[in-house]
N, C-alpha and C. Protein backbone atom coordinates (compact mmCIF):
# COMPACT_ATOMS: atom_id res chain seq x y z
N UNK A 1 209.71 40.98 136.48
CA UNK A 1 209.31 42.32 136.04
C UNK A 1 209.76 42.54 134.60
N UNK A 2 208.72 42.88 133.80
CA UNK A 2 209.10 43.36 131.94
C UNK A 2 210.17 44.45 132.31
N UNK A 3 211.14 44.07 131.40
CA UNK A 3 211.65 45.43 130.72
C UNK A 3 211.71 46.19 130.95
N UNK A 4 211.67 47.45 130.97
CA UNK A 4 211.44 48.84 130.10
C UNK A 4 212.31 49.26 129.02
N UNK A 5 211.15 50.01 128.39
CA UNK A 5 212.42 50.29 126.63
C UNK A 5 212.82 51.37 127.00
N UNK A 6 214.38 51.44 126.27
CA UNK A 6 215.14 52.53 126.75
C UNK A 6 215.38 53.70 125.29
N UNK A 7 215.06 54.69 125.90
CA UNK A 7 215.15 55.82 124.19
C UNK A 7 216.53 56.95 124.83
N UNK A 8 216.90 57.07 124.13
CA UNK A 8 217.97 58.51 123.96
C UNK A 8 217.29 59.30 123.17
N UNK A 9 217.35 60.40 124.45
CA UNK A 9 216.33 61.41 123.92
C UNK A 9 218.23 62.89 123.24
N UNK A 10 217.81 62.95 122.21
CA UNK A 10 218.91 64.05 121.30
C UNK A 10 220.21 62.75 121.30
N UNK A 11 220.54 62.75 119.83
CA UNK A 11 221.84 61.98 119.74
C UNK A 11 222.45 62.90 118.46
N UNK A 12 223.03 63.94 118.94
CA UNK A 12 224.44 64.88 118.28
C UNK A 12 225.75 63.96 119.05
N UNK A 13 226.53 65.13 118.90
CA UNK A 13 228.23 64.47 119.27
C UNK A 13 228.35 63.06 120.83
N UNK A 14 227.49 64.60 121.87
CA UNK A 14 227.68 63.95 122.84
C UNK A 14 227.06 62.69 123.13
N UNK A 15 225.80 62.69 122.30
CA UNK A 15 224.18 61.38 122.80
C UNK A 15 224.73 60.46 121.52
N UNK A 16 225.80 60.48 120.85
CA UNK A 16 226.35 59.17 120.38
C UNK A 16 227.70 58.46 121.47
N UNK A 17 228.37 59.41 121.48
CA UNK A 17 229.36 58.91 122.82
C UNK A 17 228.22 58.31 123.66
N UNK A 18 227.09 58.69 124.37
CA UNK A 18 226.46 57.86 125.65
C UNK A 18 225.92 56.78 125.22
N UNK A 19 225.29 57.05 123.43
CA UNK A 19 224.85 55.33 123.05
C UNK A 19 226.01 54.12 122.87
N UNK A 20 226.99 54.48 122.38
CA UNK A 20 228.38 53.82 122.51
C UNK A 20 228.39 53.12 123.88
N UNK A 21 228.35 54.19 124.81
CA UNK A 21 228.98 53.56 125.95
C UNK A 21 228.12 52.34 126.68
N UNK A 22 226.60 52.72 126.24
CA UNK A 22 225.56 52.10 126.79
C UNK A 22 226.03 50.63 125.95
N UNK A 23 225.69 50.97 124.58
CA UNK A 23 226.20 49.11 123.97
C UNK A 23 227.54 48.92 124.68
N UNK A 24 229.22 49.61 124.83
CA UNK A 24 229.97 48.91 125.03
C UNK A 24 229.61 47.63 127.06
N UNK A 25 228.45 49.02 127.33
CA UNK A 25 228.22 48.23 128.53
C UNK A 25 227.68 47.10 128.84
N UNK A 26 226.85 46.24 127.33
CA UNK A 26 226.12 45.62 127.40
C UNK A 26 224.46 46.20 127.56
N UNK A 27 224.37 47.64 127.59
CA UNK A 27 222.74 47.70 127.50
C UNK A 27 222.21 47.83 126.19
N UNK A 28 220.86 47.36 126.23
CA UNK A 28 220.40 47.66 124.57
C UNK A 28 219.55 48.85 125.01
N UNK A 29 219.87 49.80 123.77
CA UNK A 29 218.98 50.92 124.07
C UNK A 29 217.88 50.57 122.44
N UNK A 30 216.49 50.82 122.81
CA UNK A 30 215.59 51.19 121.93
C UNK A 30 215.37 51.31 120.64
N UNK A 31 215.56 52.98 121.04
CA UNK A 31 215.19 54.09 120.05
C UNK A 31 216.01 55.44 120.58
N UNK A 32 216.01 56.01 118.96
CA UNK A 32 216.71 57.50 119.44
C UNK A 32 215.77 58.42 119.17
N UNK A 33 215.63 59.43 120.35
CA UNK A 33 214.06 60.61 119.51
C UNK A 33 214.92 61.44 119.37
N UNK A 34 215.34 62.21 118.36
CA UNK A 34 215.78 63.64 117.79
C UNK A 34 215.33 63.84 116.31
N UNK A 35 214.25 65.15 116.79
CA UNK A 35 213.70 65.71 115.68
C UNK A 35 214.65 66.34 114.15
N UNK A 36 215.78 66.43 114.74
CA UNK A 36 217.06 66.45 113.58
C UNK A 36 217.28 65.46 112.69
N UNK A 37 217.08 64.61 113.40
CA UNK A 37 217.15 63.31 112.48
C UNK A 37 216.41 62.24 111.54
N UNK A 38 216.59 61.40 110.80
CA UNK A 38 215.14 60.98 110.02
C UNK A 38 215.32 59.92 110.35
N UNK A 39 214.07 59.31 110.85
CA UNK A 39 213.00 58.83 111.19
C UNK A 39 213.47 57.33 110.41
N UNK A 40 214.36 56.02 110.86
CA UNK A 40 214.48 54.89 110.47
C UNK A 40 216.17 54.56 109.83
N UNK A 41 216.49 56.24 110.33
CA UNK A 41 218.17 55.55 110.00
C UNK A 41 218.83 55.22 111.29
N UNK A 42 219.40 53.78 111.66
CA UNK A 42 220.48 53.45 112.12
C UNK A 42 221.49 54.22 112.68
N UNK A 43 221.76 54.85 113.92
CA UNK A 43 222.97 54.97 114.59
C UNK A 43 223.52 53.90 115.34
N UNK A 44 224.62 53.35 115.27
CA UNK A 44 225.42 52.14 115.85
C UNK A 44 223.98 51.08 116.15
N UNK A 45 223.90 51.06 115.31
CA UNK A 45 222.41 49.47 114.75
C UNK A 45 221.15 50.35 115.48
N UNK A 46 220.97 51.46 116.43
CA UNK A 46 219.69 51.49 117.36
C UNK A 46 218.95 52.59 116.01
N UNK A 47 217.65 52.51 115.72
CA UNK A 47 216.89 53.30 115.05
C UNK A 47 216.66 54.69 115.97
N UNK A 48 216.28 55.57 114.65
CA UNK A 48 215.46 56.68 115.42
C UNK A 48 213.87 56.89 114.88
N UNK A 49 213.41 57.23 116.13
CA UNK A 49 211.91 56.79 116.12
C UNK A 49 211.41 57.83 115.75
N UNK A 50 211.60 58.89 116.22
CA UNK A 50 210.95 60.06 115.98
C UNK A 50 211.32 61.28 116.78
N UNK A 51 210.37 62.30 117.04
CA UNK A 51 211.09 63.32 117.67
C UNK A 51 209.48 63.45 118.89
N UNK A 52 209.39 64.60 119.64
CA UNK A 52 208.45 64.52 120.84
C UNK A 52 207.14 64.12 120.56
N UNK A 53 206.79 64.27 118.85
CA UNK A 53 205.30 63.47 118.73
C UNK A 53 204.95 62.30 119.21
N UNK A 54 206.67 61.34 118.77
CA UNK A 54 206.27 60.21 119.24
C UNK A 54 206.81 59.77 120.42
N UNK A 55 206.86 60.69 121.53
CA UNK A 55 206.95 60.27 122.76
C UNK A 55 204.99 60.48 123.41
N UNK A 56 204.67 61.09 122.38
CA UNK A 56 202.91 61.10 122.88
C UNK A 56 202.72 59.35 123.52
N UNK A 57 203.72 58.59 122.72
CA UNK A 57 202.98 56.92 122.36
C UNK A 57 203.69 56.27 123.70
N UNK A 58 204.21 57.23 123.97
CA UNK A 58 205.58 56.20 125.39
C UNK A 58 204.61 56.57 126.58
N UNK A 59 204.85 54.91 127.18
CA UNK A 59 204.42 55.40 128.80
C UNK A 59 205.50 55.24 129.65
N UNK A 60 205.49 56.30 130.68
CA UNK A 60 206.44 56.76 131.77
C UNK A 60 207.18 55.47 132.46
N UNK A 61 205.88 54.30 132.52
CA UNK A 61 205.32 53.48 133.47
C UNK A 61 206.98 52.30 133.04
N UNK A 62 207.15 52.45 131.52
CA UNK A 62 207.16 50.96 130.89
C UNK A 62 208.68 51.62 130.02
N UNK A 63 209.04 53.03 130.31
CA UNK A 63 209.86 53.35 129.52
C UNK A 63 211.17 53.83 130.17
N UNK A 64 212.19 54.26 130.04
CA UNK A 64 213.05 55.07 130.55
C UNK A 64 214.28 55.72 129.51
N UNK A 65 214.46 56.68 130.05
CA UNK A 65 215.40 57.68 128.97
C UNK A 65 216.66 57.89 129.62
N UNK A 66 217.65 58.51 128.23
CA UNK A 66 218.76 58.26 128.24
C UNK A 66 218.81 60.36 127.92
N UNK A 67 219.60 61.01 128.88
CA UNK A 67 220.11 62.52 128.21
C UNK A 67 221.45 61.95 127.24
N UNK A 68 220.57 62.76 125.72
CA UNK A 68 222.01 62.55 125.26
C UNK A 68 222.34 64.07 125.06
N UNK A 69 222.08 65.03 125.50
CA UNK A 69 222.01 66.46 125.23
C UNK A 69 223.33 66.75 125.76
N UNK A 70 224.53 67.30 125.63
CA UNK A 70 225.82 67.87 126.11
C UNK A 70 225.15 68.94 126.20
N UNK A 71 227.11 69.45 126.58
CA UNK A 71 227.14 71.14 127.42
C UNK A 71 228.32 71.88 126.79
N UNK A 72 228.93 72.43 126.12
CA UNK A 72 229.46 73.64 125.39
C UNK A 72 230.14 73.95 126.40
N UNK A 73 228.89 75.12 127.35
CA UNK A 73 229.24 76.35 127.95
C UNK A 73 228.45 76.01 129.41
N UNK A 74 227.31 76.39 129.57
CA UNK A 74 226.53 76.00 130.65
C UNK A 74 225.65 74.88 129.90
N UNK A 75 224.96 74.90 131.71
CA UNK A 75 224.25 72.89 131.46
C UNK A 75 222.61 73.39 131.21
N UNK A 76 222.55 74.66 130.58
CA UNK A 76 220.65 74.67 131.22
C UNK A 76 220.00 74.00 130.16
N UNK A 77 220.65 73.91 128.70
CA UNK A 77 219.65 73.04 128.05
C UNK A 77 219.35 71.87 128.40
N UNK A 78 220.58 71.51 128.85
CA UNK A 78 220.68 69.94 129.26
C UNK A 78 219.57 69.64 130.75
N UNK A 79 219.77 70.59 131.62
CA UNK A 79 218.66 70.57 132.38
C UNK A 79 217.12 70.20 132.24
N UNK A 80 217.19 71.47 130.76
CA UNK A 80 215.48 72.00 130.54
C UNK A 80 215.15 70.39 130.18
N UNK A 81 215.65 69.56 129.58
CA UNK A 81 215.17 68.08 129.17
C UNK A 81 215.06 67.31 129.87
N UNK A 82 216.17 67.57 130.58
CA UNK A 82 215.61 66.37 132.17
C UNK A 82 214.70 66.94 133.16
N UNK A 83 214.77 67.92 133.28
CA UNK A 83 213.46 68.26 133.90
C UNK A 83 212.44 68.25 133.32
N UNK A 84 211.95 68.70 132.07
CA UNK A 84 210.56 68.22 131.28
C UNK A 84 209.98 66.82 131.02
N UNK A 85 211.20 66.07 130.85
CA UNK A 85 210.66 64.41 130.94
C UNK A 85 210.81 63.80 132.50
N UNK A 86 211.12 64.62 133.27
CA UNK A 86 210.86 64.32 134.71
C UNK A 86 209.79 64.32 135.07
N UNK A 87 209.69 65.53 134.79
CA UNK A 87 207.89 66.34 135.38
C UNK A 87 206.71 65.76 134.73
N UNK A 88 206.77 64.85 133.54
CA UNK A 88 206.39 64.25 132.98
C UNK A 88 206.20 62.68 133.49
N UNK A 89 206.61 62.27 134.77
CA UNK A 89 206.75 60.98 135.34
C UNK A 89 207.96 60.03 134.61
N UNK A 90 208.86 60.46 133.75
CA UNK A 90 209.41 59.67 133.35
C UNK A 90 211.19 59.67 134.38
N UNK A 91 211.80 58.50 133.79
CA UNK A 91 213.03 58.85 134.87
C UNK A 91 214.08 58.50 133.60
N UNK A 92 215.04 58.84 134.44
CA UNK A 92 216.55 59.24 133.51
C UNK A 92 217.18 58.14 134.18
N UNK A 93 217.93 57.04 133.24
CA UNK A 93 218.87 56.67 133.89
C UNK A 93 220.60 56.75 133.00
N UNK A 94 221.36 56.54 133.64
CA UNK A 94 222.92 56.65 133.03
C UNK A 94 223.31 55.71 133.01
N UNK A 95 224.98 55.75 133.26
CA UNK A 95 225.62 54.39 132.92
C UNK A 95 226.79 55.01 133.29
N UNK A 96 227.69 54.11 133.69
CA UNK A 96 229.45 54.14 133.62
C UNK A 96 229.66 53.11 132.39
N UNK A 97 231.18 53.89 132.07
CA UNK A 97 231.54 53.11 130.92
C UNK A 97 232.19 51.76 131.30
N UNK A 98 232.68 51.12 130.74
CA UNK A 98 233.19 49.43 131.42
C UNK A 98 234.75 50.21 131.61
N UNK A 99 235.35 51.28 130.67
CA UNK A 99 236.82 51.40 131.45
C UNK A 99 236.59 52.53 132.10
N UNK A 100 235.55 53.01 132.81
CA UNK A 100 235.71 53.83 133.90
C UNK A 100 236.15 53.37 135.30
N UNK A 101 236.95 53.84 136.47
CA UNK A 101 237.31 53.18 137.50
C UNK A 101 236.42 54.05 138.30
N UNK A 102 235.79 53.16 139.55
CA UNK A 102 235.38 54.12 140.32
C UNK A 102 235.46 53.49 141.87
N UNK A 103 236.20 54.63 142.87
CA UNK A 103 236.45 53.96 143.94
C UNK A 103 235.75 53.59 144.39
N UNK A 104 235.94 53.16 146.24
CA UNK A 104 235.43 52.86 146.69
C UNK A 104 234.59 53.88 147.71
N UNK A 105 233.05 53.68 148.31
CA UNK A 105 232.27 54.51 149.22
C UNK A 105 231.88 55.69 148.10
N UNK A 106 231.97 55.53 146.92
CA UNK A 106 231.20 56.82 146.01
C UNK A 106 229.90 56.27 145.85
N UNK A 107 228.97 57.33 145.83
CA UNK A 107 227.94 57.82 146.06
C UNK A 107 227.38 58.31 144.19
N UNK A 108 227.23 57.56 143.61
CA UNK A 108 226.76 57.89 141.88
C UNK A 108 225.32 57.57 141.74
N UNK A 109 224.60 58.79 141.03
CA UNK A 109 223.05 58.68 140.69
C UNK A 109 222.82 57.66 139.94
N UNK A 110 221.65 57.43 139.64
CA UNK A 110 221.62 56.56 138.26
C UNK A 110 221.16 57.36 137.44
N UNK A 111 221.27 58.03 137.41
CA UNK A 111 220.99 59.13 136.23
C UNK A 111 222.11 59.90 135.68
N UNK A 112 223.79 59.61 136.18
CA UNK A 112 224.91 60.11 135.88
C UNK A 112 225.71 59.36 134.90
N UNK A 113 226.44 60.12 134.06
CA UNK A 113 226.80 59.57 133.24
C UNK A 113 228.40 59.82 133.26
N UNK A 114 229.37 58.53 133.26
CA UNK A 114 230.36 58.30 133.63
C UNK A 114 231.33 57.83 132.42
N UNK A 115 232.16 58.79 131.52
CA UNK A 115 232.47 58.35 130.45
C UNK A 115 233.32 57.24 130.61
N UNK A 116 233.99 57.08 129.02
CA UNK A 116 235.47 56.62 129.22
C UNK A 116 236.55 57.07 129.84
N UNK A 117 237.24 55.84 130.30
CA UNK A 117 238.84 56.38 130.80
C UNK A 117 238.16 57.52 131.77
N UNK A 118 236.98 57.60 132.04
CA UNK A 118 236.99 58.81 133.72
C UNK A 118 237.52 58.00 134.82
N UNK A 119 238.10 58.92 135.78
CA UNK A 119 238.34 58.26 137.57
C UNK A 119 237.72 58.83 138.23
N UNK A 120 236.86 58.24 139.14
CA UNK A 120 236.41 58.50 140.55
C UNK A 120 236.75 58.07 141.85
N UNK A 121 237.81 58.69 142.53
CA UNK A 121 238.58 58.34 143.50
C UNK A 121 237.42 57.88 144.79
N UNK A 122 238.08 57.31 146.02
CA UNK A 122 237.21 57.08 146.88
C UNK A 122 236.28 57.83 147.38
N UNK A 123 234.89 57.86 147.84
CA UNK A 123 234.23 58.71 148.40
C UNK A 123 233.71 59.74 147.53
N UNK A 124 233.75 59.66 146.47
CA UNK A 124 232.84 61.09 145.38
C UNK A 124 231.57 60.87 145.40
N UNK A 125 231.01 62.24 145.76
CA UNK A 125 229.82 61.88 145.33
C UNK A 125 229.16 62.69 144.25
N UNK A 126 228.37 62.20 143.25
CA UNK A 126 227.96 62.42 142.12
C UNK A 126 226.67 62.47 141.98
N UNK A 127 225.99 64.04 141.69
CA UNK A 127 224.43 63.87 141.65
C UNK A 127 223.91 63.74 140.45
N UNK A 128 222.27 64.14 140.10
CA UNK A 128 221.20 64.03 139.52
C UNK A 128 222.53 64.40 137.78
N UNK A 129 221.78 63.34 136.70
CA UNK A 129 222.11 63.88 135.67
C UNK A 129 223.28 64.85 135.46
N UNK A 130 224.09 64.70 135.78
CA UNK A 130 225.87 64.80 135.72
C UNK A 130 225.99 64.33 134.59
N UNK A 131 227.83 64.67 133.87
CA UNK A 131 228.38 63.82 133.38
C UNK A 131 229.69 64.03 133.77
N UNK A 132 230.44 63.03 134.00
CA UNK A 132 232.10 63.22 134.09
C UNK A 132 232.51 62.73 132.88
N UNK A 133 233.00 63.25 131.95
CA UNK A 133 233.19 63.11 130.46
C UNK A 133 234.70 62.33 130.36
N UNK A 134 235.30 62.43 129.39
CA UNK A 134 236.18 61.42 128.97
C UNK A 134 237.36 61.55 129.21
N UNK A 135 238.10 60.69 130.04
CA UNK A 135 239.65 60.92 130.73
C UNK A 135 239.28 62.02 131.65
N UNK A 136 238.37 62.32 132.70
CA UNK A 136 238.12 63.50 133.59
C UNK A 136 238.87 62.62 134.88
N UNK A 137 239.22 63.39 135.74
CA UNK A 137 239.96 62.82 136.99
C UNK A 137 239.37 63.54 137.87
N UNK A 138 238.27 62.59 139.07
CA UNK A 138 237.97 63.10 140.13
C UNK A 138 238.15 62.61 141.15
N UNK A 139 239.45 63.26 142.28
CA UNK A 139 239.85 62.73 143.35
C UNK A 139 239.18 62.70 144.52
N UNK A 140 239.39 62.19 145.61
CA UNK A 140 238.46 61.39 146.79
C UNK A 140 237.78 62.69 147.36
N UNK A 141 236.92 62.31 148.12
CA UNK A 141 235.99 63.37 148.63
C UNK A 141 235.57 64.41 147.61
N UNK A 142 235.55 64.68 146.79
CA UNK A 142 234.48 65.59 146.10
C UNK A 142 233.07 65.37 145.49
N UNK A 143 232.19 66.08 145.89
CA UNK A 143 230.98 66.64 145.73
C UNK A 143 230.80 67.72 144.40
N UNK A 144 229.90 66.75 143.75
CA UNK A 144 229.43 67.29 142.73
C UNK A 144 228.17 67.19 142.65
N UNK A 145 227.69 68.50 142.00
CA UNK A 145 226.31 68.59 142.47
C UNK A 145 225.10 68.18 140.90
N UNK A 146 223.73 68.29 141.55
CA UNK A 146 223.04 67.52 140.62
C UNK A 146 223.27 68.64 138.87
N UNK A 147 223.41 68.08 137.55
CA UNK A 147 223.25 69.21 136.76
C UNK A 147 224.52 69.73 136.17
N UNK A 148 225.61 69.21 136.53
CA UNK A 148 226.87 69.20 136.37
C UNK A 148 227.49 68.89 135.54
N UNK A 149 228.56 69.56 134.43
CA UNK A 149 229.21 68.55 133.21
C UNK A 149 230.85 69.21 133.57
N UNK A 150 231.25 67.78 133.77
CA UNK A 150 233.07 67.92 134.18
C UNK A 150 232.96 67.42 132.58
N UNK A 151 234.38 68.23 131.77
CA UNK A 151 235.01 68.08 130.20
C UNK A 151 235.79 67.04 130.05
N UNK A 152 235.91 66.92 129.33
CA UNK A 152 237.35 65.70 128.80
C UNK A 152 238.82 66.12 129.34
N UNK A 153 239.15 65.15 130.12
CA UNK A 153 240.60 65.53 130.88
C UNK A 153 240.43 66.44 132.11
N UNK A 154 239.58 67.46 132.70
CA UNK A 154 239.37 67.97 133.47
C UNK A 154 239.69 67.36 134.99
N UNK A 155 240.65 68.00 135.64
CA UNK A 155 241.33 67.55 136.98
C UNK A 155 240.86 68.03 138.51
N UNK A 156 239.91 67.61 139.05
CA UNK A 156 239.13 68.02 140.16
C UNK A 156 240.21 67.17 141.67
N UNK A 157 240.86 68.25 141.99
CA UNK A 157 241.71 67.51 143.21
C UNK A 157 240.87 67.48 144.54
N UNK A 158 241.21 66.56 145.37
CA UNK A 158 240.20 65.85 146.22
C UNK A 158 240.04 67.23 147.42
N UNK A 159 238.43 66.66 147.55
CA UNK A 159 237.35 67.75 148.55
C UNK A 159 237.13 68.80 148.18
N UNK A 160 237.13 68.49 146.41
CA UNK A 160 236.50 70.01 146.29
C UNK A 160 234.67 69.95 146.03
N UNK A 161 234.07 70.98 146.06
CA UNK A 161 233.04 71.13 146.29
C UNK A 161 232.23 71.87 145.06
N UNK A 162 231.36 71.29 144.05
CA UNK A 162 231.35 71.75 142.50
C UNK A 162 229.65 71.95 143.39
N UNK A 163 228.99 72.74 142.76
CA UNK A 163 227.50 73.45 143.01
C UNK A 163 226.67 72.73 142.18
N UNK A 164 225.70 73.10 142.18
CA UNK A 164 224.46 72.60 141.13
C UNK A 164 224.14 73.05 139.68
N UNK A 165 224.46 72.53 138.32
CA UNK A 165 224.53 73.55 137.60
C UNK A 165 225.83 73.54 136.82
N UNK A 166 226.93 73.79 137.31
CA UNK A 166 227.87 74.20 137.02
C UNK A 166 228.72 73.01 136.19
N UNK A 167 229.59 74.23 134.95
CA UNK A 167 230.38 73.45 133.83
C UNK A 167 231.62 74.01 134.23
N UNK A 168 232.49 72.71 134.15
CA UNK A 168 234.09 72.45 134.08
C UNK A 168 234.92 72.59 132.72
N UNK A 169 235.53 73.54 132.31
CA UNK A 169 235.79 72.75 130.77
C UNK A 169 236.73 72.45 130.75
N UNK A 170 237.39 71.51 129.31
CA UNK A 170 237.92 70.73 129.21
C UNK A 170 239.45 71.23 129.64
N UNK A 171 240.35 70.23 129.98
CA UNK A 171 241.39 70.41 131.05
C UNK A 171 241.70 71.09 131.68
N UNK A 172 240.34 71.85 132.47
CA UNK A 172 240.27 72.47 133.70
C UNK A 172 241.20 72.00 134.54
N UNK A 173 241.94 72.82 135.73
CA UNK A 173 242.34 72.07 136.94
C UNK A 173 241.58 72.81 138.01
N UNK A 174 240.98 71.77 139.13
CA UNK A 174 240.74 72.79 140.20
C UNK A 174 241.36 72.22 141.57
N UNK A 175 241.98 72.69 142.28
CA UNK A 175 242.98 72.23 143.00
C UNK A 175 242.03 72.09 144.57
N UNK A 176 243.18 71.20 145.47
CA UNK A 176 242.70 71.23 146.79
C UNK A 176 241.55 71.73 147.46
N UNK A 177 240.38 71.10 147.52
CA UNK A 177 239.50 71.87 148.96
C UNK A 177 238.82 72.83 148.44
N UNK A 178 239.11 72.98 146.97
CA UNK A 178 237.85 74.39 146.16
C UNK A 178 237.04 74.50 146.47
N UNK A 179 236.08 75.51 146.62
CA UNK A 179 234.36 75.31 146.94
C UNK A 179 234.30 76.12 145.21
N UNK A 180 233.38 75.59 144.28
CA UNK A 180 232.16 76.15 143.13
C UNK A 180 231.19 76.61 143.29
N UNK A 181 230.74 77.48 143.05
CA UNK A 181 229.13 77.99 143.47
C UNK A 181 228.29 77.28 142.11
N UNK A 182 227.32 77.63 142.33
CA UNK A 182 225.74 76.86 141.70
C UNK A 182 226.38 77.60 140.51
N UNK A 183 225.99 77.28 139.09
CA UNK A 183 226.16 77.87 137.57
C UNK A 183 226.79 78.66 137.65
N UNK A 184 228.16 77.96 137.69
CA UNK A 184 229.64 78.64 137.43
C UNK A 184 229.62 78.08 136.10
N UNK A 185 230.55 78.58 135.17
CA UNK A 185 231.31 78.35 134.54
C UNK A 185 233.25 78.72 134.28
N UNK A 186 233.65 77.64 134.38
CA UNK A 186 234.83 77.11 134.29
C UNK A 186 235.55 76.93 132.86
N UNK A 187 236.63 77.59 132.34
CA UNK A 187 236.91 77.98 131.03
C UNK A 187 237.69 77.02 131.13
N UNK A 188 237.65 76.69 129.57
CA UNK A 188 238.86 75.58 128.98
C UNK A 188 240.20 75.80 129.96
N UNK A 189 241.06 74.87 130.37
CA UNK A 189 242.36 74.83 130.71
C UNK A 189 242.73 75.74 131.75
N UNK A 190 241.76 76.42 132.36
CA UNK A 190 241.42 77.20 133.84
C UNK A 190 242.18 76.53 134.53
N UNK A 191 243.12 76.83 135.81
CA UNK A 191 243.60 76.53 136.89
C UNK A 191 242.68 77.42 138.01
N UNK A 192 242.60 76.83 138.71
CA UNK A 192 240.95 77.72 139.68
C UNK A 192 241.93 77.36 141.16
N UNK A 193 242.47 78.57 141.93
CA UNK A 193 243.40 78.60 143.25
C UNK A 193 242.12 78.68 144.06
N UNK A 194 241.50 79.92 143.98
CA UNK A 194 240.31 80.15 144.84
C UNK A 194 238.96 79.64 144.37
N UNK A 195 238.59 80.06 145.45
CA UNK A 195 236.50 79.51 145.79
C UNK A 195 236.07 80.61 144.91
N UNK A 196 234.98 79.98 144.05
CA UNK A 196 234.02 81.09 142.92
C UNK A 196 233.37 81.05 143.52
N UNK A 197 232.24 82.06 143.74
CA UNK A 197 231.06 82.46 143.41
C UNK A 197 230.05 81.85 142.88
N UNK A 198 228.49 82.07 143.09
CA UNK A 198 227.87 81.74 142.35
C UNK A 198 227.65 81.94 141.10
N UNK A 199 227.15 81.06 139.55
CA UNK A 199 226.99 81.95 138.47
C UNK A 199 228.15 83.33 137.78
N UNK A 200 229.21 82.60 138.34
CA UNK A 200 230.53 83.54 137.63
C UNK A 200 230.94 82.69 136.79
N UNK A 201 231.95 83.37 135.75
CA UNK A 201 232.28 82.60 134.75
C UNK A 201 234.27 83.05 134.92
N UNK A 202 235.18 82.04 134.86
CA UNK A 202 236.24 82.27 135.24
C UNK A 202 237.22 81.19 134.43
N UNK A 203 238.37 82.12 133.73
CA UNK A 203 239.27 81.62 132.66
C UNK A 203 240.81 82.15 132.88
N UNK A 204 241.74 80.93 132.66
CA UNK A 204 242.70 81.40 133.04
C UNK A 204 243.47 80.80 134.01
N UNK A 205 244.78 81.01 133.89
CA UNK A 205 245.87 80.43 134.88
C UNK A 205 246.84 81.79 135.63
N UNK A 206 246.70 81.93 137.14
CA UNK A 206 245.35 81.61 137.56
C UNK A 206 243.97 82.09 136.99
N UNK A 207 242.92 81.16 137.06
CA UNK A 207 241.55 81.22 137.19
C UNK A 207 241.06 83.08 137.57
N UNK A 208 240.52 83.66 136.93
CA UNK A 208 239.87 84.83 137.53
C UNK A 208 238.89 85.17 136.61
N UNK A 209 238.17 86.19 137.74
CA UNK A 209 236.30 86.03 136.75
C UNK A 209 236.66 86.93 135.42
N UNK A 210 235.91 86.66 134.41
CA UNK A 210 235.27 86.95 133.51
C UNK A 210 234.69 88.52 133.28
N UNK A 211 235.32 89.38 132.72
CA UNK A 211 234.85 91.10 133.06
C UNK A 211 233.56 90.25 132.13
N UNK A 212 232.59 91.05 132.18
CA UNK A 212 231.24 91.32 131.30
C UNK A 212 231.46 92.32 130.10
C-alpha cells in the first residue's frame, strides 16, 4: 500500500512542538498548510505549502493530517479544524513522543497527541484528537474524553473522569476519582477536590467556579 503524505495543518508554538515530535519519532511529515506563513520556508527541514487553497489539490484518499492548532483556554478552535477536515473525508492522525511512557491496557486514539516526558499510567483511556502535553502525569484508570488538552505538568490522579471538550491548565492537580463535565475549563495551578459541572470554568486552591 503507497504512502500517504502527511501535512500539519497550523504550525504556531504548539504545531512546531507536534512536528518535532513527529521527526524525533521517525515520521516524515510533508508539508505545513498555515496561511500565516510563506509559502517555501523551511520549519525543522519540512516546507510550507500553502494555506486551504492548496488543500483544494489534496485527496482525502492519499493524504492524512496532523492538528497542529493548541489550546490557551478552551479546545473549540482546535475542534472547529478537526472537525472540518473530518467532514471533509480526511483523517487525523497523532503520535506519542519516543520519551513518552505509556502503560499498560491504555486505550490511545490515533489521532491523540502524546507529548514529551508525558505519563500514562495503566489503563487510560484517551480519545479523539486530545493532547496530553509536556511532563503531564496521567494516572491509571482515567478517562479522557474526545477534544481534550491536559497542559504541561498537569497532574490527573487515577479514575478520574475528564468530559469531552474540556481544558486542564498547566500544573493543574485533579485528585482521586474526580468526575469533569464536557467544556470545563481548568485554571492554571487549580487543585480541583470536587466534581465540576458541565462548561464551568474553575481556578484556585481549592478549585472553585469562576463568578461571571
Amino acid at each position: 500500500m503507497p504512502t500517504k503524505s502527511k501535512y500539519l495543518i497550523a504550525c504556531g508554538g504548539h504545531g512546531r512542538v507536534v512536528l518535532d515530535a513527529f521527526i524525533a519519532g521517525g515520521k516524515k511529515v510533508d508539508g505545513i498548510v498555515d496561511a500565516q506563513l510563506t509559502i517555501g520556508n523551511l520549519i525543522f527541514g519540512v516546507p510550507v505549502v500553502g494555506n486551504d487553497d492548496f488543500m483544494k489539490t489534496v485527496s482525502s484518499e492519499n493524504s492524512e493530517l496532523i492538528n497542529g492548532l493548541g489550546a490557551t483556554k478552551n479546545t473549540t478552535a482546535r475542534q472547529e479544524i478537526y472537525n472540518r477536515w473530518s467532514n471533509l473525508g480526511f483523517r487525523f492522525i497523532g503520535m506519542q513522543h519516543p520519551s513518552a511512557t505509556i502503560g499498560s491496557e491504555c486505550q490511545v486514539s490515533a489521532s491523540a497527541q502524546i507529548m514529551a516526558g508525558a505519563v500514562l499510567q495503566n489503563r487510560v483511556q484517551v480519545g479523539e484528537n486530545v493532547v496530553v502535553n509536556t511532563r503531564a502525569s496521567v494516572d491509571h484508570d482515567v478517562s479522557i474524553g474526545d477534544h481534550c488538552v491536559i497542559s504541561p505538568g498537569a497532574v490527573i490522579s487515577g479514575s478520574v473522569k475528564i468530559g469531552r471538550g474540556s481544558f486542564i491548565g498547566a500544573g493543574a492537580v485533579v485528585i482521586q476519582g474526580i468526575e469533569i463535565g464536557d467544556n470545563c475549563v481548568i485554571g492554571a495551578g487549580a487543585v480541583v477536590r470536587h466534581n465540576v459541572k458541565d462548561s464551568t470554568v474553575v481556578v484556585g486552591n481549592p478549585a472553585k467556579q469562576l463568578d461571571n
